[in-house]
Protein backbone atom coordinates (compact mmCIF):
# COMPACT_ATOMS: atom_id res chain seq x y z
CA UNK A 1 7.16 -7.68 -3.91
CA UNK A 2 5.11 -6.72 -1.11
CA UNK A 3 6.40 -9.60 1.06
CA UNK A 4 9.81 -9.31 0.39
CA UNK A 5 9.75 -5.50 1.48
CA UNK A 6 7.85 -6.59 4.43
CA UNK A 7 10.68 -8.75 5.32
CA UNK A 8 13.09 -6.72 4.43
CA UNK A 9 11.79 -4.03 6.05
CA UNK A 10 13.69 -0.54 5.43
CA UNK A 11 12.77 -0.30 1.18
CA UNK A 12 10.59 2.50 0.49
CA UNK A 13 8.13 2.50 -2.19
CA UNK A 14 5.84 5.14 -3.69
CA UNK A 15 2.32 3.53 -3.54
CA UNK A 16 -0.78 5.78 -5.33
CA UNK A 17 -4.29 5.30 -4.61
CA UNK A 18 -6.79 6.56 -6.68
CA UNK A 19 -10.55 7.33 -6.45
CA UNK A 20 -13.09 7.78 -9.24
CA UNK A 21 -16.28 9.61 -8.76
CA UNK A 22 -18.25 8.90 -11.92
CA UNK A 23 -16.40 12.35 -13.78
CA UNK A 24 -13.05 12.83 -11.82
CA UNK A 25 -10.25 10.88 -11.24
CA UNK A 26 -8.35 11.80 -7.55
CA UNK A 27 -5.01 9.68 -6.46
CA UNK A 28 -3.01 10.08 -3.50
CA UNK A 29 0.69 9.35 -4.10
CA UNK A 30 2.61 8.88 -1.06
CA UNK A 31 6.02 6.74 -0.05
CA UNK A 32 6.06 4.20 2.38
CA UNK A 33 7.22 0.97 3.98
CA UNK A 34 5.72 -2.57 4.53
CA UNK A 35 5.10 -3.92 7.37
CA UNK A 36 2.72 -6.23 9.28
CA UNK A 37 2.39 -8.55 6.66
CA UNK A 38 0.22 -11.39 7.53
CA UNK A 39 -1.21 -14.43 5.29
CA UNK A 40 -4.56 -16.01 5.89
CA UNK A 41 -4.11 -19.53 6.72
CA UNK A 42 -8.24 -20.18 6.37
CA UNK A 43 -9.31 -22.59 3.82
CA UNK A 44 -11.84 -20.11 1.97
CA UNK A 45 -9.48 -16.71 2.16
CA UNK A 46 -7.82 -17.88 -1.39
CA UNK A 47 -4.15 -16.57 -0.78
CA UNK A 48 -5.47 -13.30 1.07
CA UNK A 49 -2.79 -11.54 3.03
CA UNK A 50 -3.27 -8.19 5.28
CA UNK A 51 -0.26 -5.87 5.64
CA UNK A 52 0.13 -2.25 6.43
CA UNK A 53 1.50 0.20 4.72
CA UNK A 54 3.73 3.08 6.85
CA UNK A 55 4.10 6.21 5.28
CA UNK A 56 7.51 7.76 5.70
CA UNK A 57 7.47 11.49 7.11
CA UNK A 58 5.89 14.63 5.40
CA UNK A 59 6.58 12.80 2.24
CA UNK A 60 2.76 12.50 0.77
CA UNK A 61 0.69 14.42 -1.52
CA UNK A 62 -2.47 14.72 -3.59
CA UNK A 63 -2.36 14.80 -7.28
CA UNK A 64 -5.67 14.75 -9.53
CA UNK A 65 -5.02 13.50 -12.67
């Protein structure tokens, strides 16, 4: 999925990240669009692909959960 909106370039996703520091769970929700994406040709990278993710104006936010 991440490929094709790479590609595609204008679909916007939200994308969370979260954090866990041994009592709390933190995530970051934000939206965003693909970009950059790259896949590593190298024998021992096993399918491993960089891309970057853009976020899309003041739409971001934290969120504990």
């Amino acid at each position: 999925q991440i490929r094709a909106d790479a590609y595609n370039g204008t679909v916007d996703r939200t994308f969370v990240v979260s954090a866990y520091d041994g009592t709390n769970v933190v995530a970051y929700a934000f939206n965003g669009r693909v970009g950059n994406f790259q896949i590593d040709a190298a024998v021992g990278a096993e399918a491993k692909c960089n891309f970057t993710v853009h976020p899309r104006g003041n739409q971001y936010g934290w969120s504990n959960s």
